[in-house]
Each structure stands twice: as structure tokens, then as C-alpha cells.
Protein backbone atom coordinates (compact mmCIF):
# COMPACT_ATOMS: atom_id res chain seq x y z
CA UNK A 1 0.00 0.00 0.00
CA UNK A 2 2.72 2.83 -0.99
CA UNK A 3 1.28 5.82 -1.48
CA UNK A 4 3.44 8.48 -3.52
CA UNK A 5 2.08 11.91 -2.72
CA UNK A 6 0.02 12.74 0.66
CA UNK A 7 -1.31 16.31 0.19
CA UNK A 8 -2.89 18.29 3.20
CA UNK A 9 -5.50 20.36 3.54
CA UNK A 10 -5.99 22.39 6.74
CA UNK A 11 -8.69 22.14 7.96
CA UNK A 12 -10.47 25.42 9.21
CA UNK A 13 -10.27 26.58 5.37
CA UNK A 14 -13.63 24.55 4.35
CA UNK A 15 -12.75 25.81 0.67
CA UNK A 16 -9.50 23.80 0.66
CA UNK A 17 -10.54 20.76 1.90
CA UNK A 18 -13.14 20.14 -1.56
CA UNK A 19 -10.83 21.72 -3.64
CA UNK A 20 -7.68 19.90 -2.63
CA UNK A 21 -9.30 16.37 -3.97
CA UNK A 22 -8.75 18.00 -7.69
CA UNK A 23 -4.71 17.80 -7.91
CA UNK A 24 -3.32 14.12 -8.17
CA UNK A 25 -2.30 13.42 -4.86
CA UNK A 26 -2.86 9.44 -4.05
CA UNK A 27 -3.92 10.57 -0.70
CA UNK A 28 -5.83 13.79 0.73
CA UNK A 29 -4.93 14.59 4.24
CA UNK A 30 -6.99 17.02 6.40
CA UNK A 31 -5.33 18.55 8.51
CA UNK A 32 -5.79 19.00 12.21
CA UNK A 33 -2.44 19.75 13.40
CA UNK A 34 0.46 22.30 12.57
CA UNK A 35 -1.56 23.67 9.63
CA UNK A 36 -4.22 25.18 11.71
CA UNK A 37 -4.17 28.03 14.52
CA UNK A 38 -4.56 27.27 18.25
CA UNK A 39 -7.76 29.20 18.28
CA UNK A 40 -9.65 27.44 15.83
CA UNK A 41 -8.73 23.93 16.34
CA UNK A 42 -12.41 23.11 17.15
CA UNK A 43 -14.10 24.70 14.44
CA UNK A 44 -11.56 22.69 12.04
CA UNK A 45 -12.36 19.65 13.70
CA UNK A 46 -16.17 20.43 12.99
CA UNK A 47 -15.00 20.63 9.29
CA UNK A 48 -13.25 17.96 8.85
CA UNK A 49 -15.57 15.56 10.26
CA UNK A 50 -18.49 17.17 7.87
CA UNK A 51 -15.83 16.94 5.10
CA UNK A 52 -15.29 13.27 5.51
CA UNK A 53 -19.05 12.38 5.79
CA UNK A 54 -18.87 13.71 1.94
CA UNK A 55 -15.25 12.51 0.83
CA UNK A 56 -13.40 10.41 2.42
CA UNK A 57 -9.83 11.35 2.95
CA UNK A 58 -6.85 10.57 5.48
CA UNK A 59 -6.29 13.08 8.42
CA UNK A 60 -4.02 14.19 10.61
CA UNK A 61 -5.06 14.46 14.48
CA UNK A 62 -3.79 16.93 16.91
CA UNK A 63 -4.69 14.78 20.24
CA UNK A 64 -7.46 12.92 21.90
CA UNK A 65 -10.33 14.98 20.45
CA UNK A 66 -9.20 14.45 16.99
CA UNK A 67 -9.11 11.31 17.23
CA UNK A 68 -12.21 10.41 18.49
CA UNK A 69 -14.13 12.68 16.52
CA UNK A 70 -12.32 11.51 12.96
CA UNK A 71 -12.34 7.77 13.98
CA UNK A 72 -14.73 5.46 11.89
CA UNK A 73 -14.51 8.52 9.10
CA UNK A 74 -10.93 8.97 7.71
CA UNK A 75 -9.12 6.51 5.32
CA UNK A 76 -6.25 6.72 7.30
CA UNK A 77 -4.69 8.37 10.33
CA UNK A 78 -1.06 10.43 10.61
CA UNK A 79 -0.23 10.71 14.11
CA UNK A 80 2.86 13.59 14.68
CA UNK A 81 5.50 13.57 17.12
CA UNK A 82 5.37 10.25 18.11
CA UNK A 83 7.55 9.68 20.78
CA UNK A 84 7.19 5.31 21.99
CA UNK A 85 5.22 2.16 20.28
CA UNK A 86 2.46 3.03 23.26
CA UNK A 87 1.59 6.24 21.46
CA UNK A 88 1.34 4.18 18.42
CA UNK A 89 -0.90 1.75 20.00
CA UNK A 90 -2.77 3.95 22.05
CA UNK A 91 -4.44 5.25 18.65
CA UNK A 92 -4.17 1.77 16.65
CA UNK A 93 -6.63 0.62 18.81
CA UNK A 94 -8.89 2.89 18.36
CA UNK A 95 -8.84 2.90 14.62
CA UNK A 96 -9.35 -0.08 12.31
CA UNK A 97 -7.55 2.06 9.09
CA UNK A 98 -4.07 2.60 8.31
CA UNK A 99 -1.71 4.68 10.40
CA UNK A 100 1.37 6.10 9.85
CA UNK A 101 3.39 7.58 12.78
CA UNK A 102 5.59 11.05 12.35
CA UNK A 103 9.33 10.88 14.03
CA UNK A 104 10.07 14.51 15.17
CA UNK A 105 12.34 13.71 17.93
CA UNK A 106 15.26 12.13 19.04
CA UNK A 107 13.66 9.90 21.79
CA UNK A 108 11.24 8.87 18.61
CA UNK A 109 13.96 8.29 16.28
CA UNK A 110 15.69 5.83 18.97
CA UNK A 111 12.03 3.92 19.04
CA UNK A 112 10.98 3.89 15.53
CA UNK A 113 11.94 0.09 15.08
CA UNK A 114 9.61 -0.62 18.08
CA UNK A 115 7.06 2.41 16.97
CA UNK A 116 6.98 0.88 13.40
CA UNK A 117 6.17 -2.80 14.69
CA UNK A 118 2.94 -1.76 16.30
CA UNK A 119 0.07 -3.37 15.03
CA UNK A 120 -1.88 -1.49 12.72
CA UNK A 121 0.77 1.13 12.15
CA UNK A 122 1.43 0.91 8.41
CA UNK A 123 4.77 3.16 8.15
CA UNK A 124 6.50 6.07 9.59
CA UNK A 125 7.37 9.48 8.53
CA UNK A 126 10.03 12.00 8.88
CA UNK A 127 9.13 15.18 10.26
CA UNK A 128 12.93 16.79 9.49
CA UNK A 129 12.32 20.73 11.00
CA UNK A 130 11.11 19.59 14.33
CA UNK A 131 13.63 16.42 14.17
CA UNK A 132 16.41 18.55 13.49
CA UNK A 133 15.36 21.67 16.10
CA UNK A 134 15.65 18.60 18.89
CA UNK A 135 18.60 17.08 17.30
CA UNK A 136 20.53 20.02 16.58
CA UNK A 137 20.87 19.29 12.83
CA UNK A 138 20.94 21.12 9.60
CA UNK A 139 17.73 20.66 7.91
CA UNK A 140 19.35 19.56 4.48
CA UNK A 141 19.97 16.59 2.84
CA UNK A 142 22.84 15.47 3.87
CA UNK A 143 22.34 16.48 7.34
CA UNK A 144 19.52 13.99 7.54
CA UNK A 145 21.08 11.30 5.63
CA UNK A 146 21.71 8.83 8.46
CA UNK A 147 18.23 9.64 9.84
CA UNK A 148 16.69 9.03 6.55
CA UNK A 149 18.37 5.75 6.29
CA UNK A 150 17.49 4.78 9.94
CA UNK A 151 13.68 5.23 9.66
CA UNK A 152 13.82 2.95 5.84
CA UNK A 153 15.85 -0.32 8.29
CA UNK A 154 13.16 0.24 10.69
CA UNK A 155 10.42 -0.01 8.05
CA UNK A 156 10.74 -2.97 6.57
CA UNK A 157 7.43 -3.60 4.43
CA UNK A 158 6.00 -0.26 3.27
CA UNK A 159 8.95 2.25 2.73
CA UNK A 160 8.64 5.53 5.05
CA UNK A 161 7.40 8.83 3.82
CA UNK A 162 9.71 11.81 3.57
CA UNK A 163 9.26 15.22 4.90
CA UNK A 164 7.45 18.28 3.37
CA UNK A 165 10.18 19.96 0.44
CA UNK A 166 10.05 23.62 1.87
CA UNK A 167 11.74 25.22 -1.34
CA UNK A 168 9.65 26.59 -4.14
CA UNK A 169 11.91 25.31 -6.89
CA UNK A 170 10.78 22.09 -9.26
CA UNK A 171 14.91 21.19 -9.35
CA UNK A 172 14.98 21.13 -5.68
CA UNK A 173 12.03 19.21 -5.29
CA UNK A 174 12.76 16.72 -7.70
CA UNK A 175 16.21 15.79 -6.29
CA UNK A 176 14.95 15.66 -2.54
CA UNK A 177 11.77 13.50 -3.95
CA UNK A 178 14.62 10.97 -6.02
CA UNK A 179 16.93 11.32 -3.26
CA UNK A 180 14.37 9.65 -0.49
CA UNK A 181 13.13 6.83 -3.31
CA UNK A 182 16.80 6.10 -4.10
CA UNK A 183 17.33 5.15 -0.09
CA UNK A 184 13.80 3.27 -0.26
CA UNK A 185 11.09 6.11 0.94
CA UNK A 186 7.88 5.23 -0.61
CA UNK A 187 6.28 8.69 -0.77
CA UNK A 188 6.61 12.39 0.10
CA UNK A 189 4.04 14.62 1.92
CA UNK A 190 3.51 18.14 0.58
CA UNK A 191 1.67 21.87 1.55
CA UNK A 192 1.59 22.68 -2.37
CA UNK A 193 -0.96 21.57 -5.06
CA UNK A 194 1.84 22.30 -7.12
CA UNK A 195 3.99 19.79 -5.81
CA UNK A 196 1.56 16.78 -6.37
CA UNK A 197 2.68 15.90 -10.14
CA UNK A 198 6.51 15.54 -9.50
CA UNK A 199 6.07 13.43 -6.49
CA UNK A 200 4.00 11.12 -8.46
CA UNK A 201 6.78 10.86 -10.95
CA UNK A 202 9.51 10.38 -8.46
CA UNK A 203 8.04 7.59 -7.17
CA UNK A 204 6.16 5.89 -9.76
């Protein structure tokens, strides 16, 4: 079940989350997390769980809340900042879809084996600014080479998902995207409609 390009959507921008179905990407993700403002985490919840009830789509939960209200609904589940394999199971059993659990930290990164052999958890990501602001290392390529390589040996069956490309430029994009399938990622996540088609290339 690789999936090449995960697009998001946040969620308290109703227009977006119709709209963003009309790009390419192999999977929609609503988002309920970093992409929305503190103050109107509830209101996106309420639209995202209205959104689903129309269009299926994966999302991304924030906490408890999320979770329960997007449970039953969404395709699929990306949980961030996952820190042990209880985490991981915590929402696995809650949830009879896919999940894929972010790595955004160093005590995550030294439990993404464990993390990754959770029932129900289908892969792992790599969440590289908030990996590297713990880790102390340069968000760039090389920088995250050995971390890159870490999370593929700890995901043996469906390769791991790279990070959101920040840059703006379709050169960039394209060598990060055929960097991460070269080491065995399976997909890449992006912000950017724009994005959608070369990610589906890279890792056709």
C-alpha cells in the first residue's frame, strides 16, 4: 500500500478541503495539526468531520479529540511527534484504518523500530524541521542522511514517507523526492498543489 504523494488540507479553510481532492495526490490529508491556529482547532475539527461524511480522505489528528471525533470517518490516520510504540498503540486501537506515525524527535527516532512494529501502524514518517530543532541538525539533505536511512531499516514492508520539500523550486524538489526513493522512501508529503505531479513521478 505505498502511497506516492500525501497532500494536506488544513482544515479550518472549508474551501480547501473540496478543492484539494482535484490535484493528483494518491492521498488527501486534512489537517488537524500544525496547519491550523490554536484558536480554531475546534471549528476545524467540525469541518473535517463534515468533510469526511462527503469525501473520504486521510487526516491528521492533533490529540485525543481528533481522534475520536475523525475515527470510523478517515481513510487513514497520521499521528505527529510520536515519541514510543504506546503512542502508536494507544491510537491503533482505536482505529481499524491505516496509520502512519511522524518521528520529530530524538527519543522517537531511537524507538521507531519498536514504533513501526505496532500493530496497525502501516509506516512512519520523517518530520525533518522539528527532528532537526531537537537534534541540533541542519535541515538539508545530507544532514539527515543517516536519519533518513534509519527510519527505511526500521520499516521494513512499506517504505517511510519523507518530509514536506520547503523550497519553491521544481529542481529542488525533484532531487529531494529521487533522493528519499533512491534510499527506499515510498512517498513524500507536501503543503503545495503544485507539488503533487513531480512526487507522483519520483516515485512511480
Amino acid at each position: 500500500m505505498a502511497i506516492r504523494s500525501f497532500l494536506y488540507a488544513p482544515g479550518h479553510l472549508p474551501d480547501r478541503l473540496e478543492e484539494v481532492f482535484a490535484h493528483g495526490a494518491d492521498a488527501v490529508v486534512y489537517d488537524l495539526e500544525d496547519g491550523v491556529p490554536a484558536e480554531l482547532r475546534d471549528e476545524a475539527r467540525a469541518n473535517v468531520v463534515e468533510a469526511l461524511r462527503r469525501r473520504p480522505a486521510w487526516a491528521r489528528i492533533a490529540g485525543e479529540a481528533d481522534l475520536a471525533a475523525v475515527a470510523g470517518l478517515a481513510l487513514g490516520i497520521r499521528v505527529p511527534k510520536v515519541r514510543s510504540p504506546e503512542e502508536a498503540r494507544r491510537v491503533c486501537a482505536r482505529v481499524s484504518v491505516p496509520v502512519i506515525c511522524a518521528i520529530e524527535s530524538g527519543e522517537g527516532l531511537e524507538a521507531a523500530s519498536a514504533i513501526a512494529g505496532v500493530a496497525g501502524v502501516l509506516t512512519l514518517s520523517l518530520g525533518s524541521r522539528d527532528l532537526c530543532a531537537d537534534l541540533g541538525l541542519p535541515d538539508t539533505e545530507e544532514g539527515l542522511r543517516a536519519v533518513r536511512e534509519r527510519l527505511v531499516a526500521a520499516c521494513p514492508g512499506v517504505g517511510p514517507v519523507d518530509s514536506v520539500y520547503y523550497g519553491d523550486d521544481r529542481d529542488g524538489l525533484r532531487a529531494a523526492a529521487e533522493s528519499a526513493r533512491s534510499l527506499g522512501f515510498s512517498g513524500k508529503s507536501t503543503l503545495l498543489a503544485g507539488q503533487v505531479a513531480e512526487l507522483n513521478r519520483a516515485f512511480a
